[in-house]
PDB file of N, CA and C in Angstrom:
ATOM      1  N   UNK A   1       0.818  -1.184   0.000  1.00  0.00           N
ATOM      2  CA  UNK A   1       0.000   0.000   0.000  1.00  0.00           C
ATOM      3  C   UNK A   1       0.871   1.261   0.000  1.00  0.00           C
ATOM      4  N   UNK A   2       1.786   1.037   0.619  1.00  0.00           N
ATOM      5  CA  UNK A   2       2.993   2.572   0.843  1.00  0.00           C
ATOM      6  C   UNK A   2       3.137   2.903  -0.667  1.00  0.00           C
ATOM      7  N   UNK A   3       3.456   1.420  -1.269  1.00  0.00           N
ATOM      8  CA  UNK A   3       4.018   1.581  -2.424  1.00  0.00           C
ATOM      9  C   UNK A   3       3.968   2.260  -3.608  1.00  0.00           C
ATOM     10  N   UNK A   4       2.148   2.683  -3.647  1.00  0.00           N
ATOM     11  CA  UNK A   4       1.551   3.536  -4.365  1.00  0.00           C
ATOM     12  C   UNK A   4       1.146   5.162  -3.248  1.00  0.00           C
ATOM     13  N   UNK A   5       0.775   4.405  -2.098  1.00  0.00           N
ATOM     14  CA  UNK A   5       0.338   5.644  -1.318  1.00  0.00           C
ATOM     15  C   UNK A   5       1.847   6.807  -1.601  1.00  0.00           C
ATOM     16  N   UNK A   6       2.948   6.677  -1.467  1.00  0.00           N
ATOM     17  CA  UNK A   6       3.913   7.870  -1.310  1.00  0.00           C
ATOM     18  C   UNK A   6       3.904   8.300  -2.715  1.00  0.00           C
ATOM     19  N   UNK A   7       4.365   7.762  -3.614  1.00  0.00           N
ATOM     20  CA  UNK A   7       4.038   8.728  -5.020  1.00  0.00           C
ATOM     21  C   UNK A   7       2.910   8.966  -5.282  1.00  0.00           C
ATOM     22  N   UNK A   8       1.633   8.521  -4.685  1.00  0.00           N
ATOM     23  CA  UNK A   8       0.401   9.834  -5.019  1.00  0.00           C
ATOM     24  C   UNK A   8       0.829  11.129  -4.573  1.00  0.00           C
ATOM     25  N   UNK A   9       0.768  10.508  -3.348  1.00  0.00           N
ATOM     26  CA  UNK A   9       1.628  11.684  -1.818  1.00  0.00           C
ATOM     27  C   UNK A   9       2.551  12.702  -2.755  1.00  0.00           C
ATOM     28  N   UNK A  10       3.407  12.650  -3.347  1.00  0.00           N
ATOM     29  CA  UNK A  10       4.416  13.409  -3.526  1.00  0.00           C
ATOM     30  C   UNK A  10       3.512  13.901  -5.426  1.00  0.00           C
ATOM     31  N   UNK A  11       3.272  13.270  -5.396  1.00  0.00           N
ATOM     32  CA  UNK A  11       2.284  13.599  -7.176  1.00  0.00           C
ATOM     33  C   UNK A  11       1.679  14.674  -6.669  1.00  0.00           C
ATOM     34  N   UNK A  12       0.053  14.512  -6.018  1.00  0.00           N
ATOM     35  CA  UNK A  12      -0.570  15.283  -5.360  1.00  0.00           C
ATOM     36  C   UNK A  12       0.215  16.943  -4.673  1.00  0.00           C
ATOM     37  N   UNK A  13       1.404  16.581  -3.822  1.00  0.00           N
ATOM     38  CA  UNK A  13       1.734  17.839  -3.125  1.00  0.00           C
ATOM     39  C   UNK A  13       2.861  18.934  -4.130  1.00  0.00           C
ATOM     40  N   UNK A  14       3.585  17.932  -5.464  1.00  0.00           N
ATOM     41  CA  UNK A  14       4.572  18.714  -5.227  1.00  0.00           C
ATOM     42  C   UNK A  14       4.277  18.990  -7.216  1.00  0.00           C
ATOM     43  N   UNK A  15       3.749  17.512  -7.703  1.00  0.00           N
ATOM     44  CA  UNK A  15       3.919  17.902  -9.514  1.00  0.00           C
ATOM     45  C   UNK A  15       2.336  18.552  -9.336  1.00  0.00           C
ATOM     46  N   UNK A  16       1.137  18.333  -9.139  1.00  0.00           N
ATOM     47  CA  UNK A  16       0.145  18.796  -8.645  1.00  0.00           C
ATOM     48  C   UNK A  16       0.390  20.665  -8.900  1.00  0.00           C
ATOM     49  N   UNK A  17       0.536  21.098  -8.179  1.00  0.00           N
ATOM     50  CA  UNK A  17       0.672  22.757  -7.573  1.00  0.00           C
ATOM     51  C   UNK A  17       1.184  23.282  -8.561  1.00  0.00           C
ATOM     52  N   UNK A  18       2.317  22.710  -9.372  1.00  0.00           N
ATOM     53  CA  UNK A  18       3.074  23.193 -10.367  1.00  0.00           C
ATOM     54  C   UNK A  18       2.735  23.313 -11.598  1.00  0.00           C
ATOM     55  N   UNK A  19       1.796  22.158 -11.505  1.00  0.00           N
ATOM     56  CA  UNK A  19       1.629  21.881 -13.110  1.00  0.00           C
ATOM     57  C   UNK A  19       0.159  23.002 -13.201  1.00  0.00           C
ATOM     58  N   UNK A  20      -0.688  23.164 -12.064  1.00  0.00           N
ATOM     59  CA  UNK A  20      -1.890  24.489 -12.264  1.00  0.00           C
ATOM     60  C   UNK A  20      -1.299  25.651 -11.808  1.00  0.00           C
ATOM     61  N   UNK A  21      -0.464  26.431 -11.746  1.00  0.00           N
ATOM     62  CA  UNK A  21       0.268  27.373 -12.140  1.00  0.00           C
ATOM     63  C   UNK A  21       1.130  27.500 -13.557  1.00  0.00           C
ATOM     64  N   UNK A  22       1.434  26.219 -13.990  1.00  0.00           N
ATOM     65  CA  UNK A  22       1.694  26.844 -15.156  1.00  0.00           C
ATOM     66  C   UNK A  22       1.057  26.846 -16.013  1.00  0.00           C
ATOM     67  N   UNK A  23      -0.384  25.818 -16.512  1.00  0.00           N
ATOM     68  CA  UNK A  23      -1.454  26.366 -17.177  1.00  0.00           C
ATOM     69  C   UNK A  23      -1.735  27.705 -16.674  1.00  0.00           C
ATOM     70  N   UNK A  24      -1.934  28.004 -15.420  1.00  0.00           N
ATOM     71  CA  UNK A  24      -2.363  29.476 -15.743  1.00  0.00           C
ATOM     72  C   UNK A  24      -1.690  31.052 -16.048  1.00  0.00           C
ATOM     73  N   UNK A  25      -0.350  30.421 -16.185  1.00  0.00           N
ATOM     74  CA  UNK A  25       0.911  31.242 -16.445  1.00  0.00           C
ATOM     75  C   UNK A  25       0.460  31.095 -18.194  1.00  0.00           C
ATOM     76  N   UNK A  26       0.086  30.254 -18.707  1.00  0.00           N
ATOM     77  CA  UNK A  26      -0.123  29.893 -20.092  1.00  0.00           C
ATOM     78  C   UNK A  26      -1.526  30.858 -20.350  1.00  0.00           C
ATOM     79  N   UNK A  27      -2.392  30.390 -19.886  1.00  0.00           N
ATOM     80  CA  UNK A  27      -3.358  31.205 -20.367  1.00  0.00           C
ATOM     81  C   UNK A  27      -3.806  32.428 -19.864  1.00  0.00           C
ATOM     82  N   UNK A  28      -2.675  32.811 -18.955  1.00  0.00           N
ATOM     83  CA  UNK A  28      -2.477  34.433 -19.026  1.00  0.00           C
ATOM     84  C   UNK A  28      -1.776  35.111 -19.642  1.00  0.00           C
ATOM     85  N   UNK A  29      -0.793  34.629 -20.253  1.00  0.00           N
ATOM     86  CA  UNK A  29      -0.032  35.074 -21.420  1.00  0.00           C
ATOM     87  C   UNK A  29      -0.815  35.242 -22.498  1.00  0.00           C
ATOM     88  N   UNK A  30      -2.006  33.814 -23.034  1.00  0.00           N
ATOM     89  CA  UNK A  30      -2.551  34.321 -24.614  1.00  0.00           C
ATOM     90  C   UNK A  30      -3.657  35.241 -24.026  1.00  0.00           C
ATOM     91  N   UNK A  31      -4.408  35.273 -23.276  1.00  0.00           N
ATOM     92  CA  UNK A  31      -5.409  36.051 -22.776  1.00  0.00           C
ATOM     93  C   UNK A  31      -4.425  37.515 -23.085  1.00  0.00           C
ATOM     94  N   UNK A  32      -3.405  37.735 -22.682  1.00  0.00           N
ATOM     95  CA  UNK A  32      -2.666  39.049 -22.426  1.00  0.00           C
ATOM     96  C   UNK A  32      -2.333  39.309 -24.598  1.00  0.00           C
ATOM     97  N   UNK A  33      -2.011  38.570 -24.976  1.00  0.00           N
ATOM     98  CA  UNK A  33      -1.746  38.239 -26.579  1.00  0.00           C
ATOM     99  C   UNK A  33      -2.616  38.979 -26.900  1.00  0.00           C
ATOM    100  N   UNK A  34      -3.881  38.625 -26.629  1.00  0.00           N
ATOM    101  CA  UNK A  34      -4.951  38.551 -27.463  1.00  0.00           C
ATOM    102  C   UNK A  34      -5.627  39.808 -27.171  1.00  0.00           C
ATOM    103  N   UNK A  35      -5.280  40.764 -26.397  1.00  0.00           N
ATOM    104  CA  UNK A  35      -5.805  41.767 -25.754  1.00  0.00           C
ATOM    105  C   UNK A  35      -4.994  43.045 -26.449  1.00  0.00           C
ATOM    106  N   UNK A  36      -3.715  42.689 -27.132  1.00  0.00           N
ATOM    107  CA  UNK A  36      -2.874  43.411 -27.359  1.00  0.00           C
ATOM    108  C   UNK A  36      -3.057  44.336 -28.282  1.00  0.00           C
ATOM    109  N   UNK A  37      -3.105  45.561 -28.337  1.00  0.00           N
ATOM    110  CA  UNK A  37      -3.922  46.178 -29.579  1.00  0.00           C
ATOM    111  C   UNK A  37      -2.945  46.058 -30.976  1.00  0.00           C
ATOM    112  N   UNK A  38      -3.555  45.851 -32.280  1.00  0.00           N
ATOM    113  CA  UNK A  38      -2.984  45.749 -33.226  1.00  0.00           C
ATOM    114  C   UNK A  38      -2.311  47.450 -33.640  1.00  0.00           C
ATOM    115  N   UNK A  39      -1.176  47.193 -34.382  1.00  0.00           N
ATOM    116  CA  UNK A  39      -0.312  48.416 -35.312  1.00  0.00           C
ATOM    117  C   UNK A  39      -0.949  48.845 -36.389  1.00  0.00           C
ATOM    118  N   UNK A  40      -1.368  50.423 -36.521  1.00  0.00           N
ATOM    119  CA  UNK A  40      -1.782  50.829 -37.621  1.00  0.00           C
ATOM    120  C   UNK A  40      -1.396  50.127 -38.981  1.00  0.00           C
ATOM    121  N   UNK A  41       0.096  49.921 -38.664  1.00  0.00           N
ATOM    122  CA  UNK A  41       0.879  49.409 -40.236  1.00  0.00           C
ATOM    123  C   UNK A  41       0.302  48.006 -40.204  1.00  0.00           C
ATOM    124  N   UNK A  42       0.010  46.665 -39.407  1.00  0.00           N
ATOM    125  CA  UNK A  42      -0.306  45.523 -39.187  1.00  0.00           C
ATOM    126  C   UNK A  42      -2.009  45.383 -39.723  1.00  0.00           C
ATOM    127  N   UNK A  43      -2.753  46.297 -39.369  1.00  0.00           N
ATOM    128  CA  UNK A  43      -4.075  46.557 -39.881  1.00  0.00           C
ATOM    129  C   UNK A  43      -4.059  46.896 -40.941  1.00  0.00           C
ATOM    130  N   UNK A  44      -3.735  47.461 -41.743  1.00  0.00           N
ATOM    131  CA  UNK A  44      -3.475  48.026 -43.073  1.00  0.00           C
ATOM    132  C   UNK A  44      -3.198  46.647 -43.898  1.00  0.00           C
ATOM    133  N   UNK A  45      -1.996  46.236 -43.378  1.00  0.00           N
ATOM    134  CA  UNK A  45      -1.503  44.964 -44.350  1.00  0.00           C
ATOM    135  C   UNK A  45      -2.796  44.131 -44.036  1.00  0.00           C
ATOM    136  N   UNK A  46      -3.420  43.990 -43.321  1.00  0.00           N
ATOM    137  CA  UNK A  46      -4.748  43.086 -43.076  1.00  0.00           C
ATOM    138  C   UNK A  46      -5.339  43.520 -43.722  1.00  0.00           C
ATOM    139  N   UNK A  47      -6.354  44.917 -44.434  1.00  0.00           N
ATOM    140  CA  UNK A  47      -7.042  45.114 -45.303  1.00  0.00           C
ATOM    141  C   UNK A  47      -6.751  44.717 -46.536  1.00  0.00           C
ATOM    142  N   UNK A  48      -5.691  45.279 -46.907  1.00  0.00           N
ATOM    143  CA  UNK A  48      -4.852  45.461 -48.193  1.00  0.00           C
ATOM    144  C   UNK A  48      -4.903  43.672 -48.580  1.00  0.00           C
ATOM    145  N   UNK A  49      -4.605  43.033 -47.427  1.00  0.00           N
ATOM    146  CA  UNK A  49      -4.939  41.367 -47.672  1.00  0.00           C
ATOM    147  C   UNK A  49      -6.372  40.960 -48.114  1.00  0.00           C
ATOM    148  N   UNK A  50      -7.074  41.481 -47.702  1.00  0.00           N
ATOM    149  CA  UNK A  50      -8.681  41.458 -48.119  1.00  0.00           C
ATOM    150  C   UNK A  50      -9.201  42.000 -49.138  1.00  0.00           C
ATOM    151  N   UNK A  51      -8.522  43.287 -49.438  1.00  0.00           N
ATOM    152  CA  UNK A  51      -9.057  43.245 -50.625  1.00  0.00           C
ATOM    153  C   UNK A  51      -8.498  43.029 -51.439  1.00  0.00           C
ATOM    154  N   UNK A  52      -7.050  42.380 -51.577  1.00  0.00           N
ATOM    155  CA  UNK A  52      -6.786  41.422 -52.540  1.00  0.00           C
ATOM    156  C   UNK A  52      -7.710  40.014 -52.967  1.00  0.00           C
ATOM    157  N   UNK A  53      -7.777  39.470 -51.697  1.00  0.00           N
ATOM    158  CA  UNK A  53      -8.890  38.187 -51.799  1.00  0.00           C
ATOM    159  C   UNK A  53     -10.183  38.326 -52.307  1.00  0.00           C
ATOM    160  N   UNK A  54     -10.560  39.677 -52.071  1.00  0.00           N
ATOM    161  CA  UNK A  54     -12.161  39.564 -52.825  1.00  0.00           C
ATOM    162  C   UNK A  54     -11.909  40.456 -54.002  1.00  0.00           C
ATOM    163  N   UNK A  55     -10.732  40.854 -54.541  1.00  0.00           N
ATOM    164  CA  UNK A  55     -10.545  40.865 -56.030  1.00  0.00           C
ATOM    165  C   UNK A  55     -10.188  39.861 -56.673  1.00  0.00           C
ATOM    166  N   UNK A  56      -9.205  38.934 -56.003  1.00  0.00           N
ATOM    167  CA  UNK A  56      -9.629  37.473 -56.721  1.00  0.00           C
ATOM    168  C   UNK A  56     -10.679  36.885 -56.398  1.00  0.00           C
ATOM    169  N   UNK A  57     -11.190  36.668 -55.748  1.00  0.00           N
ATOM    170  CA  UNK A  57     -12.547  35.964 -55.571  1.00  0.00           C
ATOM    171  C   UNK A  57     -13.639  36.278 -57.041  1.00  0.00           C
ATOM    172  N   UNK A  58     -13.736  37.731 -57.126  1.00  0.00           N
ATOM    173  CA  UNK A  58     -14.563  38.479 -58.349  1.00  0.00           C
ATOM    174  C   UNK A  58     -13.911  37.341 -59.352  1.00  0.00           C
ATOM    175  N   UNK A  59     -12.991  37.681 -59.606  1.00  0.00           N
ATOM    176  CA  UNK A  59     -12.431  37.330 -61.026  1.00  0.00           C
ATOM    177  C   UNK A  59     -12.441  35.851 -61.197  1.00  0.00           C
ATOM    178  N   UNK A  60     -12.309  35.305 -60.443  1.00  0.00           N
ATOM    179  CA  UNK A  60     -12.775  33.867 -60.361  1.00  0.00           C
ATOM    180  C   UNK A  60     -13.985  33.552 -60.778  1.00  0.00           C
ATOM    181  N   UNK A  61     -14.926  34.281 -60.184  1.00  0.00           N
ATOM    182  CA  UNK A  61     -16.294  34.148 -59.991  1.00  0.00           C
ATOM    183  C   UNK A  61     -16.843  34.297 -61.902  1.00  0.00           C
ATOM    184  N   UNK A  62     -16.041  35.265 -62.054  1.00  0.00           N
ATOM    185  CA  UNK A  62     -15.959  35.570 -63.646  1.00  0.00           C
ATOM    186  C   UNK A  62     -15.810  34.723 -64.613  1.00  0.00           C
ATOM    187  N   UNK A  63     -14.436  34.406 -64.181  1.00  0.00           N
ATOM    188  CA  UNK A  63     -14.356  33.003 -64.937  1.00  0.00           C
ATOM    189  C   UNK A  63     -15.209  31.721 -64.928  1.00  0.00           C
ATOM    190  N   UNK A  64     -15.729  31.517 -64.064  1.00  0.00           N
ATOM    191  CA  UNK A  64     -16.557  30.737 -63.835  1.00  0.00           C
ATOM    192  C   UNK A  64     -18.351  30.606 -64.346  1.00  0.00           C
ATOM    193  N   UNK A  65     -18.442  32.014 -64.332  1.00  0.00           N
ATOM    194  CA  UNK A  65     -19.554  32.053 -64.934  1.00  0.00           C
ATOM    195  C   UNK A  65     -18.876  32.192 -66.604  1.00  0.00           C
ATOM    196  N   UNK A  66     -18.296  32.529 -66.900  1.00  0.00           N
ATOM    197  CA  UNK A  66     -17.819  32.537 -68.515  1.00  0.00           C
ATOM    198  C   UNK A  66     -17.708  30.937 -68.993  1.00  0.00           C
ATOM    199  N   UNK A  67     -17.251  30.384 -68.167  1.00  0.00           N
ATOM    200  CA  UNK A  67     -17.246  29.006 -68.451  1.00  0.00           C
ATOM    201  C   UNK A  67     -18.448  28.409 -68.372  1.00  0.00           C
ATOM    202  N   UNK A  68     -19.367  28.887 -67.707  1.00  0.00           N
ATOM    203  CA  UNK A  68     -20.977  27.964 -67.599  1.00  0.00           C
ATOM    204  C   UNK A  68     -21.116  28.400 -68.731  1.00  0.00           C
ATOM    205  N   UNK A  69     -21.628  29.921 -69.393  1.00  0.00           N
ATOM    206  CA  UNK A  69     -21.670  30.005 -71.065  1.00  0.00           C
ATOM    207  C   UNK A  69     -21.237  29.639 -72.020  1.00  0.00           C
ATOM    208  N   UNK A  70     -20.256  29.427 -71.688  1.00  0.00           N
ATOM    209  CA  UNK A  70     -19.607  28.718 -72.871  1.00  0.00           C
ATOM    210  C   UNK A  70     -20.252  26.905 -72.993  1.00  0.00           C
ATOM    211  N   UNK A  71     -20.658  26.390 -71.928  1.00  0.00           N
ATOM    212  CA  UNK A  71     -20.547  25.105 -71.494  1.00  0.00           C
ATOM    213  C   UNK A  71     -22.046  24.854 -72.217  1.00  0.00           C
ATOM    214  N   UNK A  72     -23.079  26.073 -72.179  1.00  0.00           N
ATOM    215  CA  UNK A  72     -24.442  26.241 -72.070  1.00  0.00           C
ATOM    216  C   UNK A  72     -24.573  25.958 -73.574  1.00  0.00           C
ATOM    217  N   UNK A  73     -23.627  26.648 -73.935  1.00  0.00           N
ATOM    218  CA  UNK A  73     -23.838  27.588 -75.848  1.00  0.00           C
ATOM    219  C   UNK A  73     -23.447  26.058 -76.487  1.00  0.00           C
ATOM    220  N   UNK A  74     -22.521  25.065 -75.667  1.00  0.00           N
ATOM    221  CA  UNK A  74     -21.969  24.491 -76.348  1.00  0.00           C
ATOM    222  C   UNK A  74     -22.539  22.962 -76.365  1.00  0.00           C
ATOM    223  N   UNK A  75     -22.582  22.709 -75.121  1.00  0.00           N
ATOM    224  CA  UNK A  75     -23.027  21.598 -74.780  1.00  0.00           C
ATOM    225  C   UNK A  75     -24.217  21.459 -73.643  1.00  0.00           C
ATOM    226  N   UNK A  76     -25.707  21.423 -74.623  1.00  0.00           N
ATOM    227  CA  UNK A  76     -27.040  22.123 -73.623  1.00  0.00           C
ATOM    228  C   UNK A  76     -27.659  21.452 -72.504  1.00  0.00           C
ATOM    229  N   UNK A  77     -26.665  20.231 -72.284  1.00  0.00           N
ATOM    230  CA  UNK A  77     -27.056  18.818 -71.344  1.00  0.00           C
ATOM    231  C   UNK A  77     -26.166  19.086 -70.313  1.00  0.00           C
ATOM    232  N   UNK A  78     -24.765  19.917 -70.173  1.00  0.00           N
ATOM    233  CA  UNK A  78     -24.043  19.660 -69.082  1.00  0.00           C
ATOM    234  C   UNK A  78     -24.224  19.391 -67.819  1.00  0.00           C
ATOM    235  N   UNK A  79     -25.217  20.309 -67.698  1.00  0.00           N
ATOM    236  CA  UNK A  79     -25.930  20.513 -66.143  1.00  0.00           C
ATOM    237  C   UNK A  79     -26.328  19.408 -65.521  1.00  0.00           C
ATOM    238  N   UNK A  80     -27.213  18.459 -66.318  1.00  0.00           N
ATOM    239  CA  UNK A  80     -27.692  17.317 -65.979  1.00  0.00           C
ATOM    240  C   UNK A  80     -27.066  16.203 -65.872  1.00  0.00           C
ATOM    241  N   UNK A  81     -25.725  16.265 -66.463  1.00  0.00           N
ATOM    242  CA  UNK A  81     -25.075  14.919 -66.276  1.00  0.00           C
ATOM    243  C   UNK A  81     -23.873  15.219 -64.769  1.00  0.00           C
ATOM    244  N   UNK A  82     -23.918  16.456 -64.506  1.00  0.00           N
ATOM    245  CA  UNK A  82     -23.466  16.630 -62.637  1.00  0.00           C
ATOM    246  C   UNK A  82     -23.976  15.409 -62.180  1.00  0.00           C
TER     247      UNK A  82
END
């Protein structure tokens, strides 16, 4: 019985205490991350990222419908064999 009873014993008192302090050393750090206000210049490159993506997105979208016309004009069954 000792045999297991002392390493609970020492689990419990000593890795125990340590190991919930440093989760919360952890998630006070990203909590603190995440709170951090962003850089004018860092926001900017974030837009400037967006509206790159939904100018490709358009043009995609373009192509895509150019290709259903073409698909329509050409071959008037396509749809149905999806």
């Amino acid at each position: 019985m000792w045999a297991i009873a002392v390493p609970l014993i020492v689990l419990i008192t000593v890795v125990g205490p340590v190991w919930v302090v440093f989760h919360y050393i952890t998630v006070w750090k990203r909590m603190k991350a995440e709170q951090r206000p962003q850089s004018p210049e860092q926001t900017a490159r974030e837009k400037e990222a967006v509206a790159g993506l939904k100018q490709r997105a358009k043009r995609l979208e373009t192509r895509v419908e150019t290709l259903e016309r073409l698909l329509d004009a050409e071959v008037a069954e396509w749809r149905n064999r999806i």
